[in-house]
Protein backbone atom coordinates (compact mmCIF):
# COMPACT_ATOMS: atom_id res chain seq x y z
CA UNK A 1 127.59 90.60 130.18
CA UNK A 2 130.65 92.12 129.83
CA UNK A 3 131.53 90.56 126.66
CA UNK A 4 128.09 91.63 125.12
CA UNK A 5 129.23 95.28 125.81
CA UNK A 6 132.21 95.03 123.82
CA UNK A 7 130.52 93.39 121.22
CA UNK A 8 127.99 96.42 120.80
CA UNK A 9 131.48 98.79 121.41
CA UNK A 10 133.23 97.35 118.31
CA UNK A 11 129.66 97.36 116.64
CA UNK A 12 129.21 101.18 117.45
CA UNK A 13 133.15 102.03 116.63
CA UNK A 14 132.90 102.83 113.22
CA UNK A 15 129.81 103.93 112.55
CA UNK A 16 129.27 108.00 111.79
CA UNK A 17 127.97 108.70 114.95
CA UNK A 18 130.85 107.41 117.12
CA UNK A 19 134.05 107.36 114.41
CA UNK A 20 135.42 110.68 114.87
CA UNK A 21 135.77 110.45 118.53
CA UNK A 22 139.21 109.79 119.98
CA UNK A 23 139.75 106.30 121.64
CA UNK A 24 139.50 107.74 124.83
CA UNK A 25 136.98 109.79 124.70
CA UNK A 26 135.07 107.05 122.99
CA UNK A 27 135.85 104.87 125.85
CA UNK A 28 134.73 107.61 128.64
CA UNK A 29 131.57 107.43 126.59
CA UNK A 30 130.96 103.78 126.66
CA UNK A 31 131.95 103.46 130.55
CA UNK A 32 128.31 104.92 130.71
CA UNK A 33 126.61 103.30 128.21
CA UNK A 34 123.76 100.89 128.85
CA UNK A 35 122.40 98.24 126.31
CA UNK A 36 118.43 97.10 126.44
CA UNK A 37 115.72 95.55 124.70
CA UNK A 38 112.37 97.00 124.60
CA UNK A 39 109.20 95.02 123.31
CA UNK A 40 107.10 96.98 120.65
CA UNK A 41 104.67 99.78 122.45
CA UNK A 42 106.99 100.20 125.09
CA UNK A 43 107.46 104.12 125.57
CA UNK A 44 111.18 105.12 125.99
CA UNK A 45 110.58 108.35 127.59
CA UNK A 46 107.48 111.10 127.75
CA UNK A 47 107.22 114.95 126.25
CA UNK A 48 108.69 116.94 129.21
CA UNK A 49 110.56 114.16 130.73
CA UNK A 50 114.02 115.30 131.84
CA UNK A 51 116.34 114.63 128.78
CA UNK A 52 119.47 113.22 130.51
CA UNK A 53 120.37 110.43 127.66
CA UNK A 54 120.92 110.01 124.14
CA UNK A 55 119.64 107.01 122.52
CA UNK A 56 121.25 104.96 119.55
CA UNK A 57 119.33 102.50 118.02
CA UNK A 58 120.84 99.15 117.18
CA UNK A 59 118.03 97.10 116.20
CA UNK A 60 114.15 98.34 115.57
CA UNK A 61 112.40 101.41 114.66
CA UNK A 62 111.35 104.38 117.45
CA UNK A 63 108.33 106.64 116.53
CA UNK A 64 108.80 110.25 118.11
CA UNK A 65 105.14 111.75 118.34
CA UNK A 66 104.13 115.43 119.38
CA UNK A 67 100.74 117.21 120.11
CA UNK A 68 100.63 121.19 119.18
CA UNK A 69 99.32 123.18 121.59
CA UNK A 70 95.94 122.73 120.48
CA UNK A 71 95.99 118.97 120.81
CA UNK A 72 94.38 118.69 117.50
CA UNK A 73 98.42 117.90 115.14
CA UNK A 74 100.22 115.75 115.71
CA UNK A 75 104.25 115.69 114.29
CA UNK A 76 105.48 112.45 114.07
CA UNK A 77 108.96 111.13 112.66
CA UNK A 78 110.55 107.84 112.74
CA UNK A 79 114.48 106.73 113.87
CA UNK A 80 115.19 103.60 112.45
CA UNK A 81 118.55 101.11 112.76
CA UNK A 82 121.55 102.79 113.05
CA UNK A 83 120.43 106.24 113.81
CA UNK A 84 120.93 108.41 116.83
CA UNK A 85 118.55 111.00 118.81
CA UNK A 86 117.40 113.48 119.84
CA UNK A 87 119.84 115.68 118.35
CA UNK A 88 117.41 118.82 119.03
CA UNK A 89 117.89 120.56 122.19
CA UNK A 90 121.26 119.91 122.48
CA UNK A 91 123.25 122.57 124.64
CA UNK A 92 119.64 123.92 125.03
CA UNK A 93 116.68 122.02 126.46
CA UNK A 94 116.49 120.12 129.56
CA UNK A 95 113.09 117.83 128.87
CA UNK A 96 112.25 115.85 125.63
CA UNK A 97 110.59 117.73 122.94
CA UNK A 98 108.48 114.52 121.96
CA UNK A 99 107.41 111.09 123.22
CA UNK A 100 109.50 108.08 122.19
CA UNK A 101 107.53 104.84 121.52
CA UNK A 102 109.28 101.49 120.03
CA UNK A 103 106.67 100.75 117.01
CA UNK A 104 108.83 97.49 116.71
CA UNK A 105 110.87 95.55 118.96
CA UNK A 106 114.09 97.47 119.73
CA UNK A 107 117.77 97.28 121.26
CA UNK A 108 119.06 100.56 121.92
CA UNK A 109 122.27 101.91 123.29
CA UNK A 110 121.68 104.57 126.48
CA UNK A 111 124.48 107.17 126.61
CA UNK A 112 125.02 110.39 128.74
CA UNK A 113 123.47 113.19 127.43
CA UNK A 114 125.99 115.41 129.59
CA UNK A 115 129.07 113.41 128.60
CA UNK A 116 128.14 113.45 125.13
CA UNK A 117 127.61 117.05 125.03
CA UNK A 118 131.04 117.64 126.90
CA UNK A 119 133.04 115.29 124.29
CA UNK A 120 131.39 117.13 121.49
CA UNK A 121 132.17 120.40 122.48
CA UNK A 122 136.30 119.52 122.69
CA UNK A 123 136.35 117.38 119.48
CA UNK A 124 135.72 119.82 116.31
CA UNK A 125 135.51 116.57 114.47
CA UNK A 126 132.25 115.32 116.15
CA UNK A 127 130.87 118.87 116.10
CA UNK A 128 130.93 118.61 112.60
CA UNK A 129 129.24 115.25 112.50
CA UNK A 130 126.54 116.51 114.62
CA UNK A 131 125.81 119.67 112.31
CA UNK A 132 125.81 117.54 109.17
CA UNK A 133 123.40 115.07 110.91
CA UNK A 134 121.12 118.34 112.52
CA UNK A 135 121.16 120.01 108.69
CA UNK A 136 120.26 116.70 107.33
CA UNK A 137 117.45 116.22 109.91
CA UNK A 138 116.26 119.66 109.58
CA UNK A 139 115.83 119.22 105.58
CA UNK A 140 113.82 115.73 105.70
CA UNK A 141 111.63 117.36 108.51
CA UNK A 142 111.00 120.51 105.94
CA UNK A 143 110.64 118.28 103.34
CA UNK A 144 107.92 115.97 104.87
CA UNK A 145 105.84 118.93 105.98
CA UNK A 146 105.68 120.52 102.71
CA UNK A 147 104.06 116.85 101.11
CA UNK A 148 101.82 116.13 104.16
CA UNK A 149 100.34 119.52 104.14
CA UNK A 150 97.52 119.13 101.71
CA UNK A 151 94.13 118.57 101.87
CA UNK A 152 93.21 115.59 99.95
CA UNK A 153 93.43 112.70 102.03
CA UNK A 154 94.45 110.44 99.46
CA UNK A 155 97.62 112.31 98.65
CA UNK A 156 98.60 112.41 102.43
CA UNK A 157 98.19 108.61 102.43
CA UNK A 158 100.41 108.13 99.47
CA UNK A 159 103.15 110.93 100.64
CA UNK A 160 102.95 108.85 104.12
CA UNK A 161 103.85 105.73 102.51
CA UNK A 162 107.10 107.06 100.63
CA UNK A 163 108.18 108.59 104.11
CA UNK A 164 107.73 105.29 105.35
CA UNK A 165 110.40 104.33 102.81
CA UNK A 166 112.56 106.82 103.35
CA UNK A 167 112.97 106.36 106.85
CA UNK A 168 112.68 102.81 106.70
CA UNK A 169 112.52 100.87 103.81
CA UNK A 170 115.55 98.99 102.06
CA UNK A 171 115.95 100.11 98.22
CA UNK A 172 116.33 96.89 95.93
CA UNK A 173 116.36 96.52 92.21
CA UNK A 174 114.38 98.33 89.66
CA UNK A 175 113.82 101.39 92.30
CA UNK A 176 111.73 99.00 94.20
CA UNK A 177 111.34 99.68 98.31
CA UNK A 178 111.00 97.14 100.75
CA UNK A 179 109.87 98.15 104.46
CA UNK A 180 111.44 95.47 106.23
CA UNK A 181 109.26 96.03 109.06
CA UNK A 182 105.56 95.34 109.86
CA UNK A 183 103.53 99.19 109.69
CA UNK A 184 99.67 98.58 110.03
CA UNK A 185 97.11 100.61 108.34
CA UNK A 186 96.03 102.20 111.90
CA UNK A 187 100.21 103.61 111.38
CA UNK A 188 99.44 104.46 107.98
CA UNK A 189 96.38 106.59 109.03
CA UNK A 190 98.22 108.24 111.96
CA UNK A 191 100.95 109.54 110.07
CA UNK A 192 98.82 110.84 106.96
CA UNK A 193 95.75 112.27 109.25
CA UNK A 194 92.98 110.27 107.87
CA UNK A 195 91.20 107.09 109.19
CA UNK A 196 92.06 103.81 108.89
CA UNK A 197 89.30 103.09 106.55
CA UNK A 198 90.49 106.21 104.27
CA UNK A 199 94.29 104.50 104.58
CA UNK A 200 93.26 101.07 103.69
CA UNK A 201 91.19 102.50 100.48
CA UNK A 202 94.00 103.99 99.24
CA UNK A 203 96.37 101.13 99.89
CA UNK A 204 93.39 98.68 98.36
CA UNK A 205 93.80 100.93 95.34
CA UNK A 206 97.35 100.98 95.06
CA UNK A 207 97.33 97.28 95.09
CA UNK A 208 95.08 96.68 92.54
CA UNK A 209 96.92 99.26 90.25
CA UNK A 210 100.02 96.70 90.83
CA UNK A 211 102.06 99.95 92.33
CA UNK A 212 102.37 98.43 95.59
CA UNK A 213 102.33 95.04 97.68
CA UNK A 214 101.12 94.79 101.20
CA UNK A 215 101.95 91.52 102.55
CA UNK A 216 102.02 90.49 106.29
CA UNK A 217 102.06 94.37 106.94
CA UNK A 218 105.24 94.80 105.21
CA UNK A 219 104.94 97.80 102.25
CA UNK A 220 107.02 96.95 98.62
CA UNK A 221 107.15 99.77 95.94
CA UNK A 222 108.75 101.97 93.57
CA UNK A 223 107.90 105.57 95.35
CA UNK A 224 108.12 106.81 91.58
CA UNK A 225 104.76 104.63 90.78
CA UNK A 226 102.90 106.15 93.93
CA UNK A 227 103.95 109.52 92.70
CA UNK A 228 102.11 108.69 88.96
């Protein structure tokens, strides 16, 4: 067990997240950190649950899902491999803004939310890690509402599906996007606020235009054909 931990420590050590900290404080931080696997559907924590640790994901893809106050929208975002949350409510909240569900199988990396907060706040370096990450965040979010809010169902389908390959998807050659990981239609639908019949027209369409490929419920295509 113990040599599985460092393995995931020298694994974590360079990446953005964890880089600018200073050996020890990067080693106070890993003293606390837990390492588990999670099979797909498993929920990670609830809305309103008390937010006492930050999550890294090593392997996998988490959907964070939220209900307005009416019940009737719902905001949902993806964290894929390699990516860190929540950043929002740091310093701030003391419950989860959203529900965390793994919508594949997942290994994640459970840190201190109160350690992590107390190394950021003495190392200007991380602090500026964290705001780049937060304005980066806060720019995709603004960005994805602006193409999902529109009323033809279609065009939320279509929008969904290049979000799906932002967050997710691998770019290869030609501008072509490969979503490494299975998404079903029923996803599809959730995301772009339409039915699954409405999603699976559109994809059905899509396919027979030769602008996408939907094999095995993996997504290929070049976002700049969906957009034509």
């Amino acid at each position: 067990m113990a040599q599985t931990k460092q393995t995931y420590e020298r694994f974590l050590r360079p990446l953005p997240e964890f880089c600018e900290f200073t050996d020890a404080e990067f080693q106070t931080l890993m003293t606390q950190m837990q390492v588990k696997t999670y099979p797909k559907g498993q929920v990670l924590f609830d809305y309103g649950d008390s937010r006492d640790r930050f999550y890294f994901v090593i392997k996998g893809v988490i959907r964070l899902e939220r209900l307005d106050e009416t019940g009737n929208f719902t905001f949902i975002n993806y964290v894929k491999t390699q990516t860190g949350f929540p950043y929002r409510g740091l310093y701030s909240g003391q419950e989860y803004p959203y529900t965390a569900t793994a919508l594949t199988p997942i290994t994640v990396a459970l840190l201190s939310m109160s350690t992590l907060e107390q190394l950021i706040a003495t190392n200007p370096q991380v602090t500026k890690q964290v705001l780049r990450q937060m304005s980066f965040l806060i720019d995709r979010t603004e960005t994805r509402l602006q193409k999902l809010v529109t009323s033809s169902a279609a065009n939320r389908v279509v929008q969904a599906l290049i979000v799906f390959g932002t967050d997710m998807g691998e770019l290869g050659e030609n501008g072509q996007v490969t979503i490494p990981y299975p998404i079903t239609l029923i996803e599809l639908a959730r995301l772009s606020g339409t039915t699954r019949e409405t999603a699976g027209q559109v994809v059905s369409k899509l396919e027979a235009a030769g602008k996408l490929r939907y094999q095995k419920k993996r997504f290929c295509f070049n976002p700049v054909d969906l957009k034509g």
